[in-house]
N, C-alpha and C. Protein backbone atom coordinates (compact mmCIF):
# COMPACT_ATOMS: atom_id res chain seq x y z
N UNK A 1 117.41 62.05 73.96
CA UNK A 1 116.61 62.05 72.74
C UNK A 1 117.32 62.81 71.61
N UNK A 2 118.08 63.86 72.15
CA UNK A 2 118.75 64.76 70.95
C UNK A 2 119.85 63.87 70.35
N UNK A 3 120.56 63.20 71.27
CA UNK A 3 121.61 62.30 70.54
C UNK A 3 120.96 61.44 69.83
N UNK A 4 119.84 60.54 69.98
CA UNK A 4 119.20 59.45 69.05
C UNK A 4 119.07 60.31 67.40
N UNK A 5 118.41 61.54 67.74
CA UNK A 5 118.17 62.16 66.20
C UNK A 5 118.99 62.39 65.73
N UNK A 6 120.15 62.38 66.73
CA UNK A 6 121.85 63.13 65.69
C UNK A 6 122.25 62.09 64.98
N UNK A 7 122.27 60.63 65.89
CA UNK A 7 122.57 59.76 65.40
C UNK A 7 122.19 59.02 63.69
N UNK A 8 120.58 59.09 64.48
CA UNK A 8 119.88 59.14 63.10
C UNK A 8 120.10 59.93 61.88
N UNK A 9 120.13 60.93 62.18
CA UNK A 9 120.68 61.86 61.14
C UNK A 9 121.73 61.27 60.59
N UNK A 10 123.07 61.30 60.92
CA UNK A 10 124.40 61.06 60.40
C UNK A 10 124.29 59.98 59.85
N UNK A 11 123.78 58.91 60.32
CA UNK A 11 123.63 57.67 60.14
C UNK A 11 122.52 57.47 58.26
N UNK A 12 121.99 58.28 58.20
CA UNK A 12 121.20 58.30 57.06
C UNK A 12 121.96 58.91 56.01
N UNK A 13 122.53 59.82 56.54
CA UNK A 13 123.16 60.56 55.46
C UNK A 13 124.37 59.71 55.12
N UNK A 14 125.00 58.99 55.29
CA UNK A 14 126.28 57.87 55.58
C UNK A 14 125.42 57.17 54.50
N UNK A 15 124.09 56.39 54.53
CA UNK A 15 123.67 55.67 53.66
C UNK A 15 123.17 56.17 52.59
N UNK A 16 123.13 57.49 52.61
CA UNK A 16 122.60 58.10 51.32
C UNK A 16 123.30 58.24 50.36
N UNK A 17 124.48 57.90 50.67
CA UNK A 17 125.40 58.06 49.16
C UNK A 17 125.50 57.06 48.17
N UNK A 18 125.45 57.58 47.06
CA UNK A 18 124.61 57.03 46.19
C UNK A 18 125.61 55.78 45.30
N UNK A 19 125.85 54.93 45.92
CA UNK A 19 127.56 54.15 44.97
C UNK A 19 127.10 53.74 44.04
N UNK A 20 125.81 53.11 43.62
CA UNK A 20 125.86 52.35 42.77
C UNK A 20 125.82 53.66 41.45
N UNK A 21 124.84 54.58 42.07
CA UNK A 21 125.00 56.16 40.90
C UNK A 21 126.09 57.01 40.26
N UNK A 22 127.02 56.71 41.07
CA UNK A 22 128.37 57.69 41.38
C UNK A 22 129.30 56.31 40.28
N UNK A 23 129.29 55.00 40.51
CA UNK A 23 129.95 54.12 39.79
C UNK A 23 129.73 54.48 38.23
N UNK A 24 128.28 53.92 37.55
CA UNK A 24 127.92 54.08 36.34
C UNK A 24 128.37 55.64 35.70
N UNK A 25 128.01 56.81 36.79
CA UNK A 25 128.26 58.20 36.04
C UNK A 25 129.27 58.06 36.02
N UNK A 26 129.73 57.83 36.56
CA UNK A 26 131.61 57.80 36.48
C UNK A 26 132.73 56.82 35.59
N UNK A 27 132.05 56.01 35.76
CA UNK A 27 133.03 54.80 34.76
C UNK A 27 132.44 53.96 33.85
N UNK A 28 131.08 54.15 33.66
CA UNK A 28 130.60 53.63 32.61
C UNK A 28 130.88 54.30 31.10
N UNK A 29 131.25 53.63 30.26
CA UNK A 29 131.33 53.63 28.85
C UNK A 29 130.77 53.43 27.71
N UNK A 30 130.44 54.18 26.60
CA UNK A 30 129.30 53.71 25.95
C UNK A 30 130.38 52.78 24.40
N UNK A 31 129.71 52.55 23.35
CA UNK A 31 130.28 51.51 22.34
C UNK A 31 131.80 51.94 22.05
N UNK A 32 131.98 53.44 21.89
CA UNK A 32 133.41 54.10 21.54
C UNK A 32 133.92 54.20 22.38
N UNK A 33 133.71 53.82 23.54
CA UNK A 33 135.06 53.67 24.87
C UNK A 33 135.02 55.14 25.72
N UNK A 34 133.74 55.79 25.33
CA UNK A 34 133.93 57.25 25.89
C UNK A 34 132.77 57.21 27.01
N UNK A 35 133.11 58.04 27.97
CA UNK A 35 132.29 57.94 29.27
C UNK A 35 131.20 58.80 28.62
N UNK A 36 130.10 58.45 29.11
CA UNK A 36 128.28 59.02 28.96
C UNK A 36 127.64 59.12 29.78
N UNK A 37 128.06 58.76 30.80
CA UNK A 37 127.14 59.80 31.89
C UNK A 37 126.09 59.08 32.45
N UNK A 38 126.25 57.52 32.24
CA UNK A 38 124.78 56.79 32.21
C UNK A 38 124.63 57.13 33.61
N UNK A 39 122.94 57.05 33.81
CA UNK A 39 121.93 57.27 35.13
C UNK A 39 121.83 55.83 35.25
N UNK A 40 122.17 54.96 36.19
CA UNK A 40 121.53 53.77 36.31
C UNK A 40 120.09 53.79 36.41
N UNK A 41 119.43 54.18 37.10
CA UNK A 41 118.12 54.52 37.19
C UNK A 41 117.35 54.43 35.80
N UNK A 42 117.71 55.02 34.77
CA UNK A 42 117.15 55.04 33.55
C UNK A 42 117.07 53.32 32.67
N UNK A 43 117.84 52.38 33.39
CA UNK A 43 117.98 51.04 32.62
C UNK A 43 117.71 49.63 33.75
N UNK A 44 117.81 48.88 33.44
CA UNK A 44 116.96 47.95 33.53
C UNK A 44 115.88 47.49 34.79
N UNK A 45 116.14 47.40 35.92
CA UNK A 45 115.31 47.37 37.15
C UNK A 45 114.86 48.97 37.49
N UNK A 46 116.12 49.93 37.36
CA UNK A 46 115.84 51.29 37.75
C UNK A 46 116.55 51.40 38.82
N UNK A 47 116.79 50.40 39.73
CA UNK A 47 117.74 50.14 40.93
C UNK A 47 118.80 50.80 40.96
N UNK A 48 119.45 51.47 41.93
CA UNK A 48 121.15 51.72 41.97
C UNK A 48 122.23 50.75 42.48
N UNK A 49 120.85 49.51 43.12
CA UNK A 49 122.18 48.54 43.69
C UNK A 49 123.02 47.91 43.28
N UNK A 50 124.17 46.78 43.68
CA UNK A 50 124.81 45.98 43.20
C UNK A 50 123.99 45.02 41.87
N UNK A 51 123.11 44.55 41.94
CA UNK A 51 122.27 43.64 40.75
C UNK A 51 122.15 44.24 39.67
N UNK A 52 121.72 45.68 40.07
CA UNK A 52 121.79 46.40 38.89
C UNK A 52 123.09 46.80 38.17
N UNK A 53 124.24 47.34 38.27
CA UNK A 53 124.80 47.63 38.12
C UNK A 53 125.95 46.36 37.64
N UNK A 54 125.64 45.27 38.01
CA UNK A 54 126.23 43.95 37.30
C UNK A 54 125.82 44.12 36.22
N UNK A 55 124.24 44.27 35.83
CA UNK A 55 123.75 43.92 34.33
C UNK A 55 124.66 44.80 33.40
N UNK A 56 124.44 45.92 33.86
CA UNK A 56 125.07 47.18 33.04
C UNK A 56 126.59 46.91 32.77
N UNK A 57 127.47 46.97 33.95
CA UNK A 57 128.98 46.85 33.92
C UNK A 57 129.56 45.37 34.20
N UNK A 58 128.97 44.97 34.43
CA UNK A 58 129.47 43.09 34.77
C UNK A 58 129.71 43.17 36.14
N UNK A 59 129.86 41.91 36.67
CA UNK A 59 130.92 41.39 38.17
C UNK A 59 131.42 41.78 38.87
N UNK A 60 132.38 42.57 38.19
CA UNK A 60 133.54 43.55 38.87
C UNK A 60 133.00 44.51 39.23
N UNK A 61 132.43 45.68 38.28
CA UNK A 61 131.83 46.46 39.33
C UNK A 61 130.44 46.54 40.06
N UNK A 62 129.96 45.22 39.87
CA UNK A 62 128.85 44.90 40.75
C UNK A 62 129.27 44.62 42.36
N UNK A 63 130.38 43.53 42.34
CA UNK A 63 131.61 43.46 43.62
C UNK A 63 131.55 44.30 43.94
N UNK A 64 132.26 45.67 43.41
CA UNK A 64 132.45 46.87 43.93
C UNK A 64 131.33 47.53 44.77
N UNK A 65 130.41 47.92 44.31
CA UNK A 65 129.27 48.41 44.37
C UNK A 65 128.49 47.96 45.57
N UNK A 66 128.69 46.50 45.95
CA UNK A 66 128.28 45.80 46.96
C UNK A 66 128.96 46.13 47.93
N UNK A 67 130.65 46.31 47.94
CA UNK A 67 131.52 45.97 49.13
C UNK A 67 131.17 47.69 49.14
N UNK A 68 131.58 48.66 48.89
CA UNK A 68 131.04 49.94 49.50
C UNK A 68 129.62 50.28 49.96
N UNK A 69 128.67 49.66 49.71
CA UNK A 69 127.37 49.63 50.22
C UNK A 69 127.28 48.90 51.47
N UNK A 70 128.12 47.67 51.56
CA UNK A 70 128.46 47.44 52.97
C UNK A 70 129.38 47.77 54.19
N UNK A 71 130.22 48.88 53.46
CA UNK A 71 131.43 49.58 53.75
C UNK A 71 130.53 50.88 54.93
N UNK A 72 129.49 51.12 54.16
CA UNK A 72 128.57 52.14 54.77
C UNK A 72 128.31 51.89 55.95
N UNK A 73 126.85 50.90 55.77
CA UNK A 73 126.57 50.43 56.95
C UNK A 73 127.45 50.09 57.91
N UNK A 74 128.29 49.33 57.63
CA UNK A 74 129.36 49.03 58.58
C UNK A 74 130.22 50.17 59.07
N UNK A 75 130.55 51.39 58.66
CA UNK A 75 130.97 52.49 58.64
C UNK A 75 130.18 53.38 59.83
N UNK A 76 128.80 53.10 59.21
CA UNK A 76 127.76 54.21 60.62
C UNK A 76 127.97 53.41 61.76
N UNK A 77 127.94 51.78 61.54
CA UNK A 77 127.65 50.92 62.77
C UNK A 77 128.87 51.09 64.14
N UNK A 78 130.04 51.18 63.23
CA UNK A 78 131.53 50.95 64.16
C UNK A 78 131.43 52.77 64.46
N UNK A 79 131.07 53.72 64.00
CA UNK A 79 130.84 54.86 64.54
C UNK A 79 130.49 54.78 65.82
N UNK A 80 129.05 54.62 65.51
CA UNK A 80 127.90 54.47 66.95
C UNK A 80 128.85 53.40 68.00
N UNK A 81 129.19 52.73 67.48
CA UNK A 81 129.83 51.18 68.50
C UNK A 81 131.03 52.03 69.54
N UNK A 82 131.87 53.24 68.40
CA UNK A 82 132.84 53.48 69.59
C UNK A 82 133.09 55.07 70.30
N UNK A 83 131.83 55.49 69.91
CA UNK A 83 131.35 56.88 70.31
C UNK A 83 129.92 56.97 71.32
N UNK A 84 129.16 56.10 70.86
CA UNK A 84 127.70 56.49 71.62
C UNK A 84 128.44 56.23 73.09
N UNK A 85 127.09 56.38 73.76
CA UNK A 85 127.39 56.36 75.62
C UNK A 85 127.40 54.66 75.79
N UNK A 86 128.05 54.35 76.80
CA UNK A 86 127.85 52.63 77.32
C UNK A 86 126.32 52.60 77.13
N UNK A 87 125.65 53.44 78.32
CA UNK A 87 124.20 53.11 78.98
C UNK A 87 123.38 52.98 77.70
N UNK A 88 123.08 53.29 76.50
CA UNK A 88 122.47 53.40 75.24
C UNK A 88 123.03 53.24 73.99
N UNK A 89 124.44 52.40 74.13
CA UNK A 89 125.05 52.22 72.82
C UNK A 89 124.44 50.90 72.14
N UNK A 90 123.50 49.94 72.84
CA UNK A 90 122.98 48.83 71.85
C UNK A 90 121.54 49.46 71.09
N UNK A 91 120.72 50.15 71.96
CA UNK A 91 120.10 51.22 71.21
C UNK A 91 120.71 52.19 69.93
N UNK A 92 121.40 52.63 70.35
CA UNK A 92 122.25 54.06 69.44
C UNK A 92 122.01 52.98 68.33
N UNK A 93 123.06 51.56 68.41
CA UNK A 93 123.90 51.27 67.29
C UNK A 93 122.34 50.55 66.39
N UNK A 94 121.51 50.15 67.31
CA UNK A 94 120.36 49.68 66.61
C UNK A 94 119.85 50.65 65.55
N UNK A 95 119.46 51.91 65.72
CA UNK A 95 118.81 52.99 65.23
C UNK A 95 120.02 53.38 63.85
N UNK A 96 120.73 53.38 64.31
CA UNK A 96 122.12 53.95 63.37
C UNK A 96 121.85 52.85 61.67
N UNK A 97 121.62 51.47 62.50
CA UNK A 97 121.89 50.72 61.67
C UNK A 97 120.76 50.47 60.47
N UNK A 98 119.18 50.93 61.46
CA UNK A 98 118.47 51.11 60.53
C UNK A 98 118.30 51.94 59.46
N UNK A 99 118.88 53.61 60.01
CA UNK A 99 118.86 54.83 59.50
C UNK A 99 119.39 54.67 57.87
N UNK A 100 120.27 53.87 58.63
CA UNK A 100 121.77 53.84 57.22
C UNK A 100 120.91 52.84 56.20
N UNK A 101 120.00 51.97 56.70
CA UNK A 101 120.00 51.35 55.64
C UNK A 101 118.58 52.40 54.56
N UNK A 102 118.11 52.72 55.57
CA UNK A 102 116.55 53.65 55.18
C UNK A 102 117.16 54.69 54.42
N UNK A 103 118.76 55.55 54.39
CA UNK A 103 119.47 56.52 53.62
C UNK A 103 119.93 55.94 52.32
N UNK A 104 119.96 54.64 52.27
CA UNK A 104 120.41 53.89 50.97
C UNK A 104 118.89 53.37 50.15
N UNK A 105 118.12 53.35 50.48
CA UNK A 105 117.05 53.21 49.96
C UNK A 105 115.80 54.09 49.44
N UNK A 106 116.33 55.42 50.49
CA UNK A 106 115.15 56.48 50.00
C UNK A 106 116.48 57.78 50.27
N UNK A 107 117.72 57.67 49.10
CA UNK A 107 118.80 58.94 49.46
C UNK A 107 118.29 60.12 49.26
N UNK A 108 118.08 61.42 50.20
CA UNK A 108 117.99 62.90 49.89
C UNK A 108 118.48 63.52 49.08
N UNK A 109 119.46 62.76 48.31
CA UNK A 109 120.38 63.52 47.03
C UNK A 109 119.74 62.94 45.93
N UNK A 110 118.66 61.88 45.76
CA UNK A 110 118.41 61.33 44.26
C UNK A 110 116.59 61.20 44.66
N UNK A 111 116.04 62.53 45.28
CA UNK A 111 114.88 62.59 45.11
C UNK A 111 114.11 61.18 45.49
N UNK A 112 115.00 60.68 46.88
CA UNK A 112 114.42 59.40 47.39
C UNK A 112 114.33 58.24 46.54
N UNK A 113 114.92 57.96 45.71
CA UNK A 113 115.05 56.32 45.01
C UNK A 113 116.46 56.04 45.12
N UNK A 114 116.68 54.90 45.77
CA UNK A 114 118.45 54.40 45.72
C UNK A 114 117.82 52.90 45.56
N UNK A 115 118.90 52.18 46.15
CA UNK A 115 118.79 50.70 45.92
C UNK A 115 117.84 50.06 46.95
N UNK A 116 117.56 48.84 46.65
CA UNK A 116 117.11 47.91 47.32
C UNK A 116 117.46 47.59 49.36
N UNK A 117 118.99 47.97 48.92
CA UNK A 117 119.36 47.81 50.80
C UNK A 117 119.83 46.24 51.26
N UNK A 118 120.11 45.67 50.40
CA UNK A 118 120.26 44.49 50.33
C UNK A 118 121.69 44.52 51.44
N UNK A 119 122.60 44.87 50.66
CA UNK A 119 124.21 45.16 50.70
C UNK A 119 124.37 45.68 51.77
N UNK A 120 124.05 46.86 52.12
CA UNK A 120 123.86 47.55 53.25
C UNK A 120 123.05 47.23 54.31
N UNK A 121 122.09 46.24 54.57
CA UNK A 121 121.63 45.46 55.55
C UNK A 121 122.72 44.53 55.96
N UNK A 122 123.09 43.57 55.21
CA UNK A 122 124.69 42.81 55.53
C UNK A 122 125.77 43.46 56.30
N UNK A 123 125.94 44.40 55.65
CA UNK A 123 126.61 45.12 56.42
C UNK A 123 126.92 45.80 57.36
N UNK A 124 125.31 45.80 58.49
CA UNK A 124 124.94 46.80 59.43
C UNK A 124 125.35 45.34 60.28
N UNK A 125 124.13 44.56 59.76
CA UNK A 125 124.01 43.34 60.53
C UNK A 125 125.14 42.43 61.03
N UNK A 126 125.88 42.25 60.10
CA UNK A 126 127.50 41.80 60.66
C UNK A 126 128.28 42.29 61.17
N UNK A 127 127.86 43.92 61.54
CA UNK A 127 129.16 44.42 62.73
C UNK A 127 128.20 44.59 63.72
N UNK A 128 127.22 44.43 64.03
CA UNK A 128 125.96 44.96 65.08
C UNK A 128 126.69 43.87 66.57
N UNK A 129 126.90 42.74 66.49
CA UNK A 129 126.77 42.25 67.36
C UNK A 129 128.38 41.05 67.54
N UNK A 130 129.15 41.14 67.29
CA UNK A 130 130.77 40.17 67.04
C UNK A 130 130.47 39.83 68.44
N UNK A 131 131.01 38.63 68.32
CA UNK A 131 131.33 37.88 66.75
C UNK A 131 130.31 37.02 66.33
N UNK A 132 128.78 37.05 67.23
CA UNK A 132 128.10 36.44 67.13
C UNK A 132 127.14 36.68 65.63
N UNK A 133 127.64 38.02 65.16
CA UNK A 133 126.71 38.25 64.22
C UNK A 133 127.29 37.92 63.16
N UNK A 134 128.49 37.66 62.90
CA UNK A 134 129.11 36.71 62.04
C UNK A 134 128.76 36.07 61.50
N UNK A 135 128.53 34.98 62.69
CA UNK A 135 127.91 33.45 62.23
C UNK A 135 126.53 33.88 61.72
N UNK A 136 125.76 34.63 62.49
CA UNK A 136 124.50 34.46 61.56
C UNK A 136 124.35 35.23 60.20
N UNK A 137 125.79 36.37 59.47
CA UNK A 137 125.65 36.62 58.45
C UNK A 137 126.03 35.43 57.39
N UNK A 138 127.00 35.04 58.30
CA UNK A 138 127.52 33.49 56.68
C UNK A 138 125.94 32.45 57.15
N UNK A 139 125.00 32.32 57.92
CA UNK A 139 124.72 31.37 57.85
C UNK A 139 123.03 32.05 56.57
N UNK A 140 122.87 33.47 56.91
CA UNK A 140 121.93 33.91 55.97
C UNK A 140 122.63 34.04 54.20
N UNK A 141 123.83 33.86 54.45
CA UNK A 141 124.58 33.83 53.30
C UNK A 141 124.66 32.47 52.63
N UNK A 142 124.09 31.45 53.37
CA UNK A 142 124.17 30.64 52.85
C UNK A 142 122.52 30.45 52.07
N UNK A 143 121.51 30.37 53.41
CA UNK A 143 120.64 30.78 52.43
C UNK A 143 120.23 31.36 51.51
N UNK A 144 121.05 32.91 51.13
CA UNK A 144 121.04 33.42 50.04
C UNK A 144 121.25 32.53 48.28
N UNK A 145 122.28 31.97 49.10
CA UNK A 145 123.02 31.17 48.02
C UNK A 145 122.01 30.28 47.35
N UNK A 146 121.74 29.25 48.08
CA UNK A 146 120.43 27.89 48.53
C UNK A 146 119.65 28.62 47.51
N UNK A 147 119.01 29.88 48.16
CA UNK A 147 117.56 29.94 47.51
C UNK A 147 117.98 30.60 45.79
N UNK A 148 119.03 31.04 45.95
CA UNK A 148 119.24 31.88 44.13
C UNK A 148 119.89 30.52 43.59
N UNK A 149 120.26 29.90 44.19
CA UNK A 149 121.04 28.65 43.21
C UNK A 149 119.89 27.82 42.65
N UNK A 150 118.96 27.89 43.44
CA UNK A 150 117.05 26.84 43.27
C UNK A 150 116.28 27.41 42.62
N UNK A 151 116.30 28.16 42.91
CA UNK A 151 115.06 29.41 42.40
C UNK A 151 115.39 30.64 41.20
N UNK A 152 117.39 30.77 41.09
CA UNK A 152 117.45 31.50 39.71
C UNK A 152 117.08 33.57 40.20
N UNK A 153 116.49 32.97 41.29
CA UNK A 153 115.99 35.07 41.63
C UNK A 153 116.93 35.32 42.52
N UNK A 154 117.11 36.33 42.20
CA UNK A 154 118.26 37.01 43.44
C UNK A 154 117.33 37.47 44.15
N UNK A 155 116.53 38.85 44.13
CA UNK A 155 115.75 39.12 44.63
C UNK A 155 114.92 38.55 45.54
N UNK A 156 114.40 36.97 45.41
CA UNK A 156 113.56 35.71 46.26
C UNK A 156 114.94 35.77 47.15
N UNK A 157 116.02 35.47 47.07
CA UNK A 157 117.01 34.92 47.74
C UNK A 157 117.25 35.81 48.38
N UNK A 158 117.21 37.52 48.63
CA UNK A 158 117.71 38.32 49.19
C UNK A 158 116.69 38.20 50.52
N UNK A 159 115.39 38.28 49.88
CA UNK A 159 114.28 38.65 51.33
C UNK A 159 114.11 37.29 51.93
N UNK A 160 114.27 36.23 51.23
CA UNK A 160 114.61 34.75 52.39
C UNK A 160 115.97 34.80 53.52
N UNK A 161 116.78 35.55 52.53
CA UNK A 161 118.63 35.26 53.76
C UNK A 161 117.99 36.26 54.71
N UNK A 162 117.61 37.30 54.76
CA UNK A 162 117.33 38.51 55.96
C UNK A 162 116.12 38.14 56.46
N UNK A 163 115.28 37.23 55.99
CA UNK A 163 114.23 36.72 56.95
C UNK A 163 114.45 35.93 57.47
N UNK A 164 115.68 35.38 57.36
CA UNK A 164 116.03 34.54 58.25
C UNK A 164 116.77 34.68 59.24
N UNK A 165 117.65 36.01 59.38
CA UNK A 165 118.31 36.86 60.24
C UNK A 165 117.99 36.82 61.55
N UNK A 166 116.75 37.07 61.78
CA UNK A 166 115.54 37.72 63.40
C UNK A 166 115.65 36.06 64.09
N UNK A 167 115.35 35.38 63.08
CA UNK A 167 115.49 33.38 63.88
C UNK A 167 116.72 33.47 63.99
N UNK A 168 117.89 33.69 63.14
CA UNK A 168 118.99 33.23 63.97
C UNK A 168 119.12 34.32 65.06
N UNK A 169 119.65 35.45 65.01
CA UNK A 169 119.71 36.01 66.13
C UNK A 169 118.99 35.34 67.26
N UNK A 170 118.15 35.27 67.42
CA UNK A 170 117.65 35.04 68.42
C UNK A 170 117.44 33.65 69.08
N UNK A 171 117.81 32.74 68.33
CA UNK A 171 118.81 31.31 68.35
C UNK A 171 119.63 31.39 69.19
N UNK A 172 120.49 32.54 69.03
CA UNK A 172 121.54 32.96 70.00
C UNK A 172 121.35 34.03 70.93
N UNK A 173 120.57 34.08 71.32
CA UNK A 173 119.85 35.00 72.15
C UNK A 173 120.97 36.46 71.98
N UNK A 174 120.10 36.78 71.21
CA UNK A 174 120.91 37.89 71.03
C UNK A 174 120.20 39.33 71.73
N UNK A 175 120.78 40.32 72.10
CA UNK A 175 120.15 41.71 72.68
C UNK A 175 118.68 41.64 72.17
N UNK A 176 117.99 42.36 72.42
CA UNK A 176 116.63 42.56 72.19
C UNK A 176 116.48 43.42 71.29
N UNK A 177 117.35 44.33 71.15
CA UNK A 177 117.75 45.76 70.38
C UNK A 177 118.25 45.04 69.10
N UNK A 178 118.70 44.48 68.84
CA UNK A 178 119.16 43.64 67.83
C UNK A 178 118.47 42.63 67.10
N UNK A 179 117.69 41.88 68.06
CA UNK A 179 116.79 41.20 67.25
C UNK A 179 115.82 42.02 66.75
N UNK A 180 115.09 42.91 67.25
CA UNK A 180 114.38 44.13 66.77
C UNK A 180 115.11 44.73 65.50
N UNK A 181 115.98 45.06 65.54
CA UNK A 181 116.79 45.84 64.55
C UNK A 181 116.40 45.16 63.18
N UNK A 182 117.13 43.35 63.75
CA UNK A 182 116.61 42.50 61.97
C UNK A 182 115.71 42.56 61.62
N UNK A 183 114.46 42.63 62.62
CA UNK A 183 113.39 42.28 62.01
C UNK A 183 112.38 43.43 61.10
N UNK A 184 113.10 44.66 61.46
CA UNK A 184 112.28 45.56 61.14
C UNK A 184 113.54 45.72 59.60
N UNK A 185 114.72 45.23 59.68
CA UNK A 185 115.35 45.57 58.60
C UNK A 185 114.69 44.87 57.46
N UNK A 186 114.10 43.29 57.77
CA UNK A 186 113.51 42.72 57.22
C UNK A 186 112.46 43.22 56.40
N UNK A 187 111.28 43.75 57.06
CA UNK A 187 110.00 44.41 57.09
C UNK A 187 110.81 45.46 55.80
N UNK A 188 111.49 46.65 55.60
CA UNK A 188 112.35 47.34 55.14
C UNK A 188 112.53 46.81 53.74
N UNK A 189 113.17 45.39 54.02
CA UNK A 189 113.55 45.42 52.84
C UNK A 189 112.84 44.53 51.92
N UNK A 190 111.87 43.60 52.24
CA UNK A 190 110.57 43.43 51.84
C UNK A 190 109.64 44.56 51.18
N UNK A 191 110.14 45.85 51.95
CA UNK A 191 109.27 46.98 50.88
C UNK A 191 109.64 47.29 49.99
N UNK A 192 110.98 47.69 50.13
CA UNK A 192 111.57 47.74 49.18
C UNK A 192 111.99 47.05 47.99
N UNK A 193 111.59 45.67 48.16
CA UNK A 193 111.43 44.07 46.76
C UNK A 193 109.82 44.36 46.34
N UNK A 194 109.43 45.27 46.70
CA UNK A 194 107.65 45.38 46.49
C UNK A 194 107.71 44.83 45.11
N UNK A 195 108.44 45.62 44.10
CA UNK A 195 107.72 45.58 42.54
C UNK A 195 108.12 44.18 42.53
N UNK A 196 109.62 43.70 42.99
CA UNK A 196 109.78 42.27 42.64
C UNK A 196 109.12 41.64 43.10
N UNK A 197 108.64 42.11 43.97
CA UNK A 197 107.56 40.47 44.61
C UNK A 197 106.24 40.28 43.42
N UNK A 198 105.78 42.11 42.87
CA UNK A 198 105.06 41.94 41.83
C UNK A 198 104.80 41.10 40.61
N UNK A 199 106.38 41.18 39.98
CA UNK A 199 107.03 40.65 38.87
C UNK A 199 107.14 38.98 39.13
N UNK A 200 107.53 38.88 40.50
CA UNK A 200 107.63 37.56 40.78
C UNK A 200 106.30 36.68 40.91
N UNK A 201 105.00 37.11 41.12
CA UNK A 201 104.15 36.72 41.31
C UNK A 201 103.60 36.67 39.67
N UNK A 202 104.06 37.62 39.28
CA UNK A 202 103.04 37.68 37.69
C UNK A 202 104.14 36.51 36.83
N UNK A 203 105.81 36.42 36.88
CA UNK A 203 106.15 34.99 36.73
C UNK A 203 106.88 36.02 35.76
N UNK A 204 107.40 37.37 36.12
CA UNK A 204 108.07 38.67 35.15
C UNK A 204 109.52 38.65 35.66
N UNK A 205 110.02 38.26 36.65
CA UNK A 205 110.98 38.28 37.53
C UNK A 205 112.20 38.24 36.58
N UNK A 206 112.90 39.04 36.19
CA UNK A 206 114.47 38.55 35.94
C UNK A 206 115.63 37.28 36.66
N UNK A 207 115.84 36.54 36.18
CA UNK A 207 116.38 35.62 36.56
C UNK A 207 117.95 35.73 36.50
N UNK A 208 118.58 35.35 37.41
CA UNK A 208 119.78 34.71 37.61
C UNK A 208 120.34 33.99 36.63
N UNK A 209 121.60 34.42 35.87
CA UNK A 209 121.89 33.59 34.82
C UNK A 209 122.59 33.05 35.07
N UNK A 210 122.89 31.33 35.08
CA UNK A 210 123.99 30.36 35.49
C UNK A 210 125.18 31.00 34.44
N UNK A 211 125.19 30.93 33.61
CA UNK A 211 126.10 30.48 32.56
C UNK A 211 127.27 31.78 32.90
């Protein structure tokens, strides 16, 4: 039991760092080319994730912002994968993977508001289980795609690709610990789209811009 909480522990704190916060304070620029200190938090969703941080800085460091948010998760996951014990390492790595994403979403350093967990769910989820979890990240990646290419919301498209996670896994009969893992990551990050589901229902939703 003491190792599960250590795990947990480390594993949260791994996701608590704050990239999308640490990007904007750091390299954002205001009209004269001089750094200002922006709070992402203070502008448009309030989010620290990758979506947000596109609006503000563009593409590039939205990319960014994403691939270290999945750098994380994937970071606590291959921890747990080559340290925990045999007898409890699909457990360990289950718990690890949630922790990390629950540290990116409610971080101890920013008074519990970080991002969405989007990025960092991908990222838990595709090293949790090789190479089988592979296939089911490109295949929720595709639905991602599907539903923001139709629908224009990223946000709709994020909580459809990870709800669709728990069916594939388990398509492929995957550990039990694992299919558990998605589904509660799911549940997770459904809470965390709360206001968007709000916005989306009232027809407020920020949209996806083709152009």
């Amino acid at each position: 039991m003491r190792s599960m909480i250590l795990w947990g522990i480390v594993s949260y704190l791994i996701g608590s760092f704050p990239t999308g916060y640490v990007v904007t304070k750091l390299f954002h620029k205001d009209e004269t080319g001089k750094r200002d200190w922006l709070d992402i938090r203070s502008i448009g969703s309030g989010a620290m994730g990758a979506t947000n941080v596109g609006r503000v800085m563009g593409p590039v460091w939205s990319w960014f912002t994403a691939i270290v948010d999945m750098f994380k998760g994937a970071f606590a996951l291959l921890l747990a994968a080559h340290i925990a014990p045999a007898e409890s390492q699909q457990t360990i790595m289950a718990l690890s993977a949630f922790a990390v994403v629950l540290g990116h979403i409610f971080p101890i350093w920013l008074k519990f508001k970080g991002g969405k967990g989007v990025a960092t769910t991908y990222g838990t989820l595709f090293f949790i289980w090789p190479y089988n979890s592979f296939a089911v990240i490109l295949l929720c990646g595709a639905v991602w795609y599907a539903v923001r290419w139709t629908t224009r919301y990223v946000s709709l498209a994020s909580m459809f690709s990870l709800a669709a996670a728990p069916v594939f896994f388990a398509m492929l009969n995957a550990p039990k610990a694992f299919i558990g893992l998605s589904a509660g990551l799911t549940l997770l990050i459904i809470f965390s789209h709360r206001e968007n589901i709000v916005r989306l229902i009232r027809g407020k939703e920020n949209k996806w811009n083709k152009k």
